[in-house]
PDB file of N, CA and C in Angstrom:
ATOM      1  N   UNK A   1     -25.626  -5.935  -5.400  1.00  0.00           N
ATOM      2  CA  UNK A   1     -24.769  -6.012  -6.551  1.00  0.00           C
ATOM      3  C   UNK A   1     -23.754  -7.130  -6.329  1.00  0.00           C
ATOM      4  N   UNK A   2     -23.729  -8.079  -7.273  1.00  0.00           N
ATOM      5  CA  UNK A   2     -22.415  -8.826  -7.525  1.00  0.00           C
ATOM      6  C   UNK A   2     -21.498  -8.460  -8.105  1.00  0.00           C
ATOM      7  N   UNK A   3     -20.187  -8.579  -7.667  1.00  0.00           N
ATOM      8  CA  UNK A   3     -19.057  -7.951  -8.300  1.00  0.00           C
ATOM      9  C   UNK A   3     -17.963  -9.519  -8.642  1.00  0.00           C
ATOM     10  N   UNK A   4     -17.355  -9.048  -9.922  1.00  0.00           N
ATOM     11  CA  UNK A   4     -16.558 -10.586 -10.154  1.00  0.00           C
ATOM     12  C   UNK A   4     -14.705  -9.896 -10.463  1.00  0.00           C
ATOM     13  N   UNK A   5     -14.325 -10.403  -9.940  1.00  0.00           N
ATOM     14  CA  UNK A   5     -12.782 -10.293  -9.431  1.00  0.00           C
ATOM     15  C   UNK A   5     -11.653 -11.194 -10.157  1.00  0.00           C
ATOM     16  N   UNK A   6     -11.379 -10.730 -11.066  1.00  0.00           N
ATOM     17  CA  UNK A   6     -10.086 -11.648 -11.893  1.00  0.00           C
ATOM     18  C   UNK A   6      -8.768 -12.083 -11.455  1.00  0.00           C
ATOM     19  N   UNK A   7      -8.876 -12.927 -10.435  1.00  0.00           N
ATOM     20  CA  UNK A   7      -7.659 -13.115  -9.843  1.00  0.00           C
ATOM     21  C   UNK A   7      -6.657 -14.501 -10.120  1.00  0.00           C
ATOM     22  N   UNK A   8      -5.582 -14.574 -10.720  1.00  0.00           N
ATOM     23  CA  UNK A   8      -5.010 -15.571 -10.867  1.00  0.00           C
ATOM     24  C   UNK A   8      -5.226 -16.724 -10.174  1.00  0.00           C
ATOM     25  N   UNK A   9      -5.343 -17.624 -10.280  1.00  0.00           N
ATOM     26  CA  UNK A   9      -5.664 -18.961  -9.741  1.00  0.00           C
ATOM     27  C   UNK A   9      -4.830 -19.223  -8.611  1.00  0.00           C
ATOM     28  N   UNK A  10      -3.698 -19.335  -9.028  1.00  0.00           N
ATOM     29  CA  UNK A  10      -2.336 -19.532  -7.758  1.00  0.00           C
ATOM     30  C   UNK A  10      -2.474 -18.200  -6.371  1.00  0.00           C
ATOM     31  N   UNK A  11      -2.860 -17.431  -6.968  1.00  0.00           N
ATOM     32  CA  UNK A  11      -2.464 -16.050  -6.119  1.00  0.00           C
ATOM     33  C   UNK A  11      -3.973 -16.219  -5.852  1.00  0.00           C
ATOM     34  N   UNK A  12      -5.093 -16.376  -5.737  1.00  0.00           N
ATOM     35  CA  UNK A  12      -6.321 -16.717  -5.367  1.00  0.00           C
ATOM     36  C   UNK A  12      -6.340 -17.983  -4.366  1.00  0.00           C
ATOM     37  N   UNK A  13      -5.553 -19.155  -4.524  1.00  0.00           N
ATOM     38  CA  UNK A  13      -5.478 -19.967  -3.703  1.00  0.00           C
ATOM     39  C   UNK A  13      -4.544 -19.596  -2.269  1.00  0.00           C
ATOM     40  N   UNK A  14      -3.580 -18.526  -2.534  1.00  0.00           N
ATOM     41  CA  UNK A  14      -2.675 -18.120  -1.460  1.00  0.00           C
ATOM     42  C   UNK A  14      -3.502 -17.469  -0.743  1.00  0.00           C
ATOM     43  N   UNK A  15      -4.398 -16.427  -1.626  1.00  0.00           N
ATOM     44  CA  UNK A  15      -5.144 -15.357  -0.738  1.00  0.00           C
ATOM     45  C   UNK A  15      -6.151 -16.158   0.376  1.00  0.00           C
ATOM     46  N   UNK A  16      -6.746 -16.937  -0.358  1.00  0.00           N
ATOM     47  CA  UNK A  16      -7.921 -17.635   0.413  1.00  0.00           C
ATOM     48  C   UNK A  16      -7.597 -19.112   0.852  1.00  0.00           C
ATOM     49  N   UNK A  17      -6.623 -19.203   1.719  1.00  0.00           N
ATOM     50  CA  UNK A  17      -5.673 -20.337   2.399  1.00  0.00           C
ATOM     51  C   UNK A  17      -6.407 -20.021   3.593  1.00  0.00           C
ATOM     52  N   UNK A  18      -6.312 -18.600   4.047  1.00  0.00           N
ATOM     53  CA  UNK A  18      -6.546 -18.082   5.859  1.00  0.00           C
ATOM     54  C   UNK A  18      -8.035 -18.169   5.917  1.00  0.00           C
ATOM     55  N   UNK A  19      -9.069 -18.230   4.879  1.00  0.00           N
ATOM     56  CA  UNK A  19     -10.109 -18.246   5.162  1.00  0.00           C
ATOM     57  C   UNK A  19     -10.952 -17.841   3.766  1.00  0.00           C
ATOM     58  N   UNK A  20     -12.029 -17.490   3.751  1.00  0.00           N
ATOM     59  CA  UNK A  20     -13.263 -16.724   2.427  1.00  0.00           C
ATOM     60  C   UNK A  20     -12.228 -15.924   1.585  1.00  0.00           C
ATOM     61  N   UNK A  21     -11.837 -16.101   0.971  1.00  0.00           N
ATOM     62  CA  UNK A  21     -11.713 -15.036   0.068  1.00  0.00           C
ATOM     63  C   UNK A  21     -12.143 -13.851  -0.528  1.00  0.00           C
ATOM     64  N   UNK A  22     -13.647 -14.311  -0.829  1.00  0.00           N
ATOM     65  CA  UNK A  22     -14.984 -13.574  -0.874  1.00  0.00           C
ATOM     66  C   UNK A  22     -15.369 -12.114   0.188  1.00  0.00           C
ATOM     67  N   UNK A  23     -15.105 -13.114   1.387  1.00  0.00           N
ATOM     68  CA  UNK A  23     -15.059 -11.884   2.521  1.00  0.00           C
ATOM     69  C   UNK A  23     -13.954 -11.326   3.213  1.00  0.00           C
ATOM     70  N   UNK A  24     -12.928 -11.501   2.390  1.00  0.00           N
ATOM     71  CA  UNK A  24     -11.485 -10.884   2.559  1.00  0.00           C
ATOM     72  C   UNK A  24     -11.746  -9.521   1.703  1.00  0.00           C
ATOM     73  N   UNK A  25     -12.366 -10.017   0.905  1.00  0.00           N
ATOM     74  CA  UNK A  25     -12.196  -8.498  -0.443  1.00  0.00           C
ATOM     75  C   UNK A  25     -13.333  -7.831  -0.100  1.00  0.00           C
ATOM     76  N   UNK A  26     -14.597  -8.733   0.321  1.00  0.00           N
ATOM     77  CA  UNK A  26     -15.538  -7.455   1.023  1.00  0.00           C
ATOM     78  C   UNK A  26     -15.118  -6.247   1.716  1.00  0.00           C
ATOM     79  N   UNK A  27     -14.367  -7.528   2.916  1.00  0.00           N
ATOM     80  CA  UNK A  27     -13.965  -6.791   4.214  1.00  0.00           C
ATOM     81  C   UNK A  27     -12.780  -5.603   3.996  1.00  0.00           C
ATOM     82  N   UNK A  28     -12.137  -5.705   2.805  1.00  0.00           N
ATOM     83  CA  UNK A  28     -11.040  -4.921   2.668  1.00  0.00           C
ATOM     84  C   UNK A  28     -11.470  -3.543   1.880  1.00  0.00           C
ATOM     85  N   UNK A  29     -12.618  -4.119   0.834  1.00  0.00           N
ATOM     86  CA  UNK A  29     -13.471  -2.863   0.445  1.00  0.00           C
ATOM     87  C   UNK A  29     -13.691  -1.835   1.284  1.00  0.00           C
ATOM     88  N   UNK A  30     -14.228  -2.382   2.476  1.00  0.00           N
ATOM     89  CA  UNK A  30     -15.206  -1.810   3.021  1.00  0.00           C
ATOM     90  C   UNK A  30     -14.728  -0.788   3.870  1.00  0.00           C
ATOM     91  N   UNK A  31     -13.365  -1.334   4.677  1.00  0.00           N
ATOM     92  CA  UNK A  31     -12.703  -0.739   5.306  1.00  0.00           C
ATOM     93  C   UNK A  31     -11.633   0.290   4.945  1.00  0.00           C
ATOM     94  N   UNK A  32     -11.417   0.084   3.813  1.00  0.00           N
ATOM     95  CA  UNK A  32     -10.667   1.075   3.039  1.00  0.00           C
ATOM     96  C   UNK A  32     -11.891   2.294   2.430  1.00  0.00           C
ATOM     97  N   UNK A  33     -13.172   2.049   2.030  1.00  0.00           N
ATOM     98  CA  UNK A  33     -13.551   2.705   2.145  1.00  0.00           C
ATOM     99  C   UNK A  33     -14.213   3.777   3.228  1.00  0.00           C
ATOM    100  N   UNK A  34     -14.175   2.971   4.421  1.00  0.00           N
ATOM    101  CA  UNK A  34     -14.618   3.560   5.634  1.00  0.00           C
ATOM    102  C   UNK A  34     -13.572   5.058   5.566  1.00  0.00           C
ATOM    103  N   UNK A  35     -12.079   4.133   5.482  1.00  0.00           N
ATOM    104  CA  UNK A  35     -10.772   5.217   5.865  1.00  0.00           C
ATOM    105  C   UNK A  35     -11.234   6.520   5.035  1.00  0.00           C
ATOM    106  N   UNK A  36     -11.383   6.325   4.162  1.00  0.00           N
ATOM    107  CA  UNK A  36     -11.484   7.082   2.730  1.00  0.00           C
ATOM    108  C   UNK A  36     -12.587   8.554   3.258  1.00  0.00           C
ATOM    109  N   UNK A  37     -13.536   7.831   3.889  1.00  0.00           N
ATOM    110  CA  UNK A  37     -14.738   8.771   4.589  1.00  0.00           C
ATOM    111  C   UNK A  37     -15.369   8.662   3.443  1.00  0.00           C
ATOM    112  N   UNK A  38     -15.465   7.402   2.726  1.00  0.00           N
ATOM    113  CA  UNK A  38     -16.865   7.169   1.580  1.00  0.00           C
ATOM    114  C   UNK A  38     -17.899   6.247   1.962  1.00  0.00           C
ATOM    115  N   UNK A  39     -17.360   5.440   3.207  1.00  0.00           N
ATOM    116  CA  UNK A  39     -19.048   5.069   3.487  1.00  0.00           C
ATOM    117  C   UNK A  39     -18.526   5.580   5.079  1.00  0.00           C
ATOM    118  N   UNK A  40     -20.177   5.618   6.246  1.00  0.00           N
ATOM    119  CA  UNK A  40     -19.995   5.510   8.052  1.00  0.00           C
ATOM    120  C   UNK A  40     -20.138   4.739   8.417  1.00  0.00           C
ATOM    121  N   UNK A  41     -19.947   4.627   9.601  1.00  0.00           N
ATOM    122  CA  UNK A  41     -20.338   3.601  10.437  1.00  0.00           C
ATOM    123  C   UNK A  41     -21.648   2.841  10.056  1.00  0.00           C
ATOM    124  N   UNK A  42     -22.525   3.819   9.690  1.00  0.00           N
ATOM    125  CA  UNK A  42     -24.138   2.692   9.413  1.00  0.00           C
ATOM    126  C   UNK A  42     -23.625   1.634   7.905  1.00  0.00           C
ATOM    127  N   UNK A  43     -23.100   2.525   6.999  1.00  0.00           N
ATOM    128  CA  UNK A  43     -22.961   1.659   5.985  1.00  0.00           C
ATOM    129  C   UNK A  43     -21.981   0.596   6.001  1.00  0.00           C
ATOM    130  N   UNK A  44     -20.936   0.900   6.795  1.00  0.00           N
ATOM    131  CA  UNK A  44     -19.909  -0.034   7.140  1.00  0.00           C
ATOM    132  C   UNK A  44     -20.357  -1.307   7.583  1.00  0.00           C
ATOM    133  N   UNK A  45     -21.459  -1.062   8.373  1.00  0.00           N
ATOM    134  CA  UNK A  45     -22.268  -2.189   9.373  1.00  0.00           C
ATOM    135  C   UNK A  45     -22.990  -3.422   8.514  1.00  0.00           C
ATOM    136  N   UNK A  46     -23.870  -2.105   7.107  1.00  0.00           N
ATOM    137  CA  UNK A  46     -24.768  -2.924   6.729  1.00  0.00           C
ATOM    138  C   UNK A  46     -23.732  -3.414   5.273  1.00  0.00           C
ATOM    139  N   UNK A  47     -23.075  -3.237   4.998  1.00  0.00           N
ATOM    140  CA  UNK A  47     -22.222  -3.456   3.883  1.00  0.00           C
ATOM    141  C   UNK A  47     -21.731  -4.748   4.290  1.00  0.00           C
ATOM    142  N   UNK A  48     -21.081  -4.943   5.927  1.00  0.00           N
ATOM    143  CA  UNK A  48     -21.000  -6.469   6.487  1.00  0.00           C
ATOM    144  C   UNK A  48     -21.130  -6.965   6.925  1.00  0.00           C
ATOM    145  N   UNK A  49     -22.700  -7.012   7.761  1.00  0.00           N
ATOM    146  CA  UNK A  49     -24.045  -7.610   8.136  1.00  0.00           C
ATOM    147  C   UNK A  49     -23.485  -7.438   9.412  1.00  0.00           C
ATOM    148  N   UNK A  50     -22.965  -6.478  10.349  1.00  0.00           N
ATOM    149  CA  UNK A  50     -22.843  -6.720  11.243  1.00  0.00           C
ATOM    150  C   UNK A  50     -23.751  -5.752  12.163  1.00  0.00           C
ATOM    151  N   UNK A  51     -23.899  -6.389  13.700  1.00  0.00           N
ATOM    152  CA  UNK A  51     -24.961  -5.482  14.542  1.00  0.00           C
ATOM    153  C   UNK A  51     -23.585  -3.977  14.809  1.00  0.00           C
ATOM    154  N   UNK A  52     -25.101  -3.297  15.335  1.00  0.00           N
ATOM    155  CA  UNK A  52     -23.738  -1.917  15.930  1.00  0.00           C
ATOM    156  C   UNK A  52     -22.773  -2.345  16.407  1.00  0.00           C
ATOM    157  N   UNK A  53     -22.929  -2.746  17.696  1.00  0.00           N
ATOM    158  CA  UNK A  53     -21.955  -3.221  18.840  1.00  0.00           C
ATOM    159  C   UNK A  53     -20.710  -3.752  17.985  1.00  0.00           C
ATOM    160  N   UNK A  54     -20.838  -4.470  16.916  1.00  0.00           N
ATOM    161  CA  UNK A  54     -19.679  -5.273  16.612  1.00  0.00           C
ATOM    162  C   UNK A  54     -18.786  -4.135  15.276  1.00  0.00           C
ATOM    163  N   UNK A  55     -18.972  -2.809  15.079  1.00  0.00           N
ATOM    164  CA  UNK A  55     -18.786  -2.231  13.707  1.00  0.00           C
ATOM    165  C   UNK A  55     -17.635  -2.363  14.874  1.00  0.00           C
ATOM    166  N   UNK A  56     -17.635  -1.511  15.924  1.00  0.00           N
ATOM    167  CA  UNK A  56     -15.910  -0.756  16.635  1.00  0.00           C
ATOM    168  C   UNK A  56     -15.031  -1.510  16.804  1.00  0.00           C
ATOM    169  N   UNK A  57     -15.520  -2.924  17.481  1.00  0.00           N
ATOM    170  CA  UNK A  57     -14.824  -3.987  17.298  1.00  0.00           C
ATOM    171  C   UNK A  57     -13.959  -4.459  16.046  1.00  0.00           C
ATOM    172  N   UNK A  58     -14.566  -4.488  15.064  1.00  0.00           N
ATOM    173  CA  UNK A  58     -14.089  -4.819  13.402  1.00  0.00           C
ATOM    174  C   UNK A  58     -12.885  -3.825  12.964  1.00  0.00           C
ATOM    175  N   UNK A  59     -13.367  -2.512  13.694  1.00  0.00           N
ATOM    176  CA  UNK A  59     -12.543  -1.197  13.480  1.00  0.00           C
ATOM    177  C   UNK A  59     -11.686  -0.939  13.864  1.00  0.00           C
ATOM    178  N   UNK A  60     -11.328  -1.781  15.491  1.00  0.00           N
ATOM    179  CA  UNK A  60     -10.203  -2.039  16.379  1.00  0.00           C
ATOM    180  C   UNK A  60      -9.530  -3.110  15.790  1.00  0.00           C
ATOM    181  N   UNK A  61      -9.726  -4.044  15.715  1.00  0.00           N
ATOM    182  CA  UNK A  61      -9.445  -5.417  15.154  1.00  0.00           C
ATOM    183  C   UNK A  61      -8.230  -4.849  13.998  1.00  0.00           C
ATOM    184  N   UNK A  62      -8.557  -3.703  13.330  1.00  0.00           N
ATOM    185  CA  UNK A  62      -8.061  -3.517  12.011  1.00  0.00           C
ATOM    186  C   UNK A  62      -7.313  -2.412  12.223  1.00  0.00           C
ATOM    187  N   UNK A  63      -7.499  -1.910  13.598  1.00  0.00           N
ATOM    188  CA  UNK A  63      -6.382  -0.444  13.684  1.00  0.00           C
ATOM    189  C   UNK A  63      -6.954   0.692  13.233  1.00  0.00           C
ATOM    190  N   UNK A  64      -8.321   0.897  13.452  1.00  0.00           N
ATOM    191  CA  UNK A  64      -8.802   2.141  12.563  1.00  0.00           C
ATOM    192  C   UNK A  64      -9.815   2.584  13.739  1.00  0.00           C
ATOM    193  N   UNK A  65      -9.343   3.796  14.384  1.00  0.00           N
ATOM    194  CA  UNK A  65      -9.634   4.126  15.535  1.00  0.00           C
ATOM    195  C   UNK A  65     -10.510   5.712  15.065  1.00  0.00           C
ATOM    196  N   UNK A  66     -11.532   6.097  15.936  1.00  0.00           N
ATOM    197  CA  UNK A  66     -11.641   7.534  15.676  1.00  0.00           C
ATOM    198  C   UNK A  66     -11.149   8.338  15.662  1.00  0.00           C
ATOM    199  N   UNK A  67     -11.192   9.687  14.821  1.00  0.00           N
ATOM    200  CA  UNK A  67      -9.627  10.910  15.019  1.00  0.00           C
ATOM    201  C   UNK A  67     -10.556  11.246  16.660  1.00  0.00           C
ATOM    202  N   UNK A  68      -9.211  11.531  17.294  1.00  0.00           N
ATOM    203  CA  UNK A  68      -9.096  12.606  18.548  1.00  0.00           C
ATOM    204  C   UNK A  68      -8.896  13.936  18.209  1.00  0.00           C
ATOM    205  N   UNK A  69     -10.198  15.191  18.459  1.00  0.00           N
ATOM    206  CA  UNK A  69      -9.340  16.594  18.610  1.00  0.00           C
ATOM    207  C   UNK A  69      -9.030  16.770  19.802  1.00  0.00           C
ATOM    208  N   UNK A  70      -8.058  18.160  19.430  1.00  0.00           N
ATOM    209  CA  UNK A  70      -7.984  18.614  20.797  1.00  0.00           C
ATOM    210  C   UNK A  70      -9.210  19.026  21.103  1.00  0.00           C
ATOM    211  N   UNK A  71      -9.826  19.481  20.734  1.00  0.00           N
ATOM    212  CA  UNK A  71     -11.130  19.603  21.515  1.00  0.00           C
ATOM    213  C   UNK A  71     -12.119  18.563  22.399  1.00  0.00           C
ATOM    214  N   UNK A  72     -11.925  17.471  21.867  1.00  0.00           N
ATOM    215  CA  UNK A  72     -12.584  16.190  22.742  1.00  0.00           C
ATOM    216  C   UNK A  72     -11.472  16.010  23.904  1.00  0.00           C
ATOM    217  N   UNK A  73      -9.877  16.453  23.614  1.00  0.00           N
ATOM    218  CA  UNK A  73      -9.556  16.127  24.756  1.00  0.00           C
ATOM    219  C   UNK A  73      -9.476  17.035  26.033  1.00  0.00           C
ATOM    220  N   UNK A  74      -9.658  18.184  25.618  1.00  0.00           N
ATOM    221  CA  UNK A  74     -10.079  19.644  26.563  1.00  0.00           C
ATOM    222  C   UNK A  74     -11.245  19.476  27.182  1.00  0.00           C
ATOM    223  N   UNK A  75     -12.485  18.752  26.602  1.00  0.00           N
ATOM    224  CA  UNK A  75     -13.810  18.657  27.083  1.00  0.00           C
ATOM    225  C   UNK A  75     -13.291  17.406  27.789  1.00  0.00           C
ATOM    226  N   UNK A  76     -12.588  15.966  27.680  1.00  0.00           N
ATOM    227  CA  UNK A  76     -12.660  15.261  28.296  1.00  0.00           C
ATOM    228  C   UNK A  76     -11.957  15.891  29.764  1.00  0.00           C
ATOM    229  N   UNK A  77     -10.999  16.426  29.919  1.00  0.00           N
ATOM    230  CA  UNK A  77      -9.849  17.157  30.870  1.00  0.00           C
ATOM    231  C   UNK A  77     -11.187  17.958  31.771  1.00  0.00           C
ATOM    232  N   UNK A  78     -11.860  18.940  31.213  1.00  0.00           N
ATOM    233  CA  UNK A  78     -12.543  19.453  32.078  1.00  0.00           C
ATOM    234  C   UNK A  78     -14.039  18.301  32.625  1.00  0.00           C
ATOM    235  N   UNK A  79     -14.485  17.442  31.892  1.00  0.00           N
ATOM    236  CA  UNK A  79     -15.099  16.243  32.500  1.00  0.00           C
ATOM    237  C   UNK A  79     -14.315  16.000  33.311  1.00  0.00           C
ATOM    238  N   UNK A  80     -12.721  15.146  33.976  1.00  0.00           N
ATOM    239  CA  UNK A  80     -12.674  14.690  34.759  1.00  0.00           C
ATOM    240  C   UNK A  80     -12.322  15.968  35.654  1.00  0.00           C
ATOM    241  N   UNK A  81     -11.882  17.104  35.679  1.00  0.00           N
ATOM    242  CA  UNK A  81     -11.952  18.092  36.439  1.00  0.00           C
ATOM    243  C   UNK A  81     -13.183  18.179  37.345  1.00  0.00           C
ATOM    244  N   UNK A  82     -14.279  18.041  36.864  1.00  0.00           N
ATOM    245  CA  UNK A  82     -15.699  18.570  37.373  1.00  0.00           C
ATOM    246  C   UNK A  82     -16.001  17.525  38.286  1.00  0.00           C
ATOM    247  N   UNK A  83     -15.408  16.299  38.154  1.00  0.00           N
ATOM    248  CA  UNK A  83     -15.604  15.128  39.238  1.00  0.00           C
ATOM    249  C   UNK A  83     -14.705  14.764  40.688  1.00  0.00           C
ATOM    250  N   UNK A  84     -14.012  16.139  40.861  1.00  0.00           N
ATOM    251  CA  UNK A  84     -12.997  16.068  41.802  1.00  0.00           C
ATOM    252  C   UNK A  84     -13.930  16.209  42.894  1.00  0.00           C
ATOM    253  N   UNK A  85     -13.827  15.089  44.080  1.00  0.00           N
ATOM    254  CA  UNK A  85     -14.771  15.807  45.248  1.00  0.00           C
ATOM    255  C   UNK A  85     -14.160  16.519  46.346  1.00  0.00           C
TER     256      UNK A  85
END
């Protein structure tokens, strides 16, 4: 799908000074929808052609980290427990 974006000329030239414009608004789609929990990780990937390896990266890059429960951190606590020699 192509999507077309009505953006003032002046305020279109500010936006897309730092780089694509095009893939500023992808990239901002995409990631706001990630937050949202309307697309995952797979769609996130293929939404901006990127391999796996590079989705977490994109995700760090942007401050958008996985939630922590307490439960991952109780299982992590007793993981390093179990490695005491």
């Amino acid at each position: 799908m192509n999507l077309v974006l009505p953006i003032p000329d002046d305020i279109a030239a500010s936006l897309g000074a730092n780089g694509d414009i095009v893939r500023q608004a992808l990239e901002g789609l995409a990631l706001e929808s990630y937050r949202a929990g309307r697309l995952g990780k797979a769609e996130l990937r293929r939404m901006l052609g990127l391999e796996r390896l590079e989705v977490d990266g994109f995700l760090r890059a942007h401050d958008v980290y996985d939630p922590i429960t307490f439960e991952d951190v109780e299982r992590d606590i007793r993981d390093l427990q179990s490695l005491r020699l």
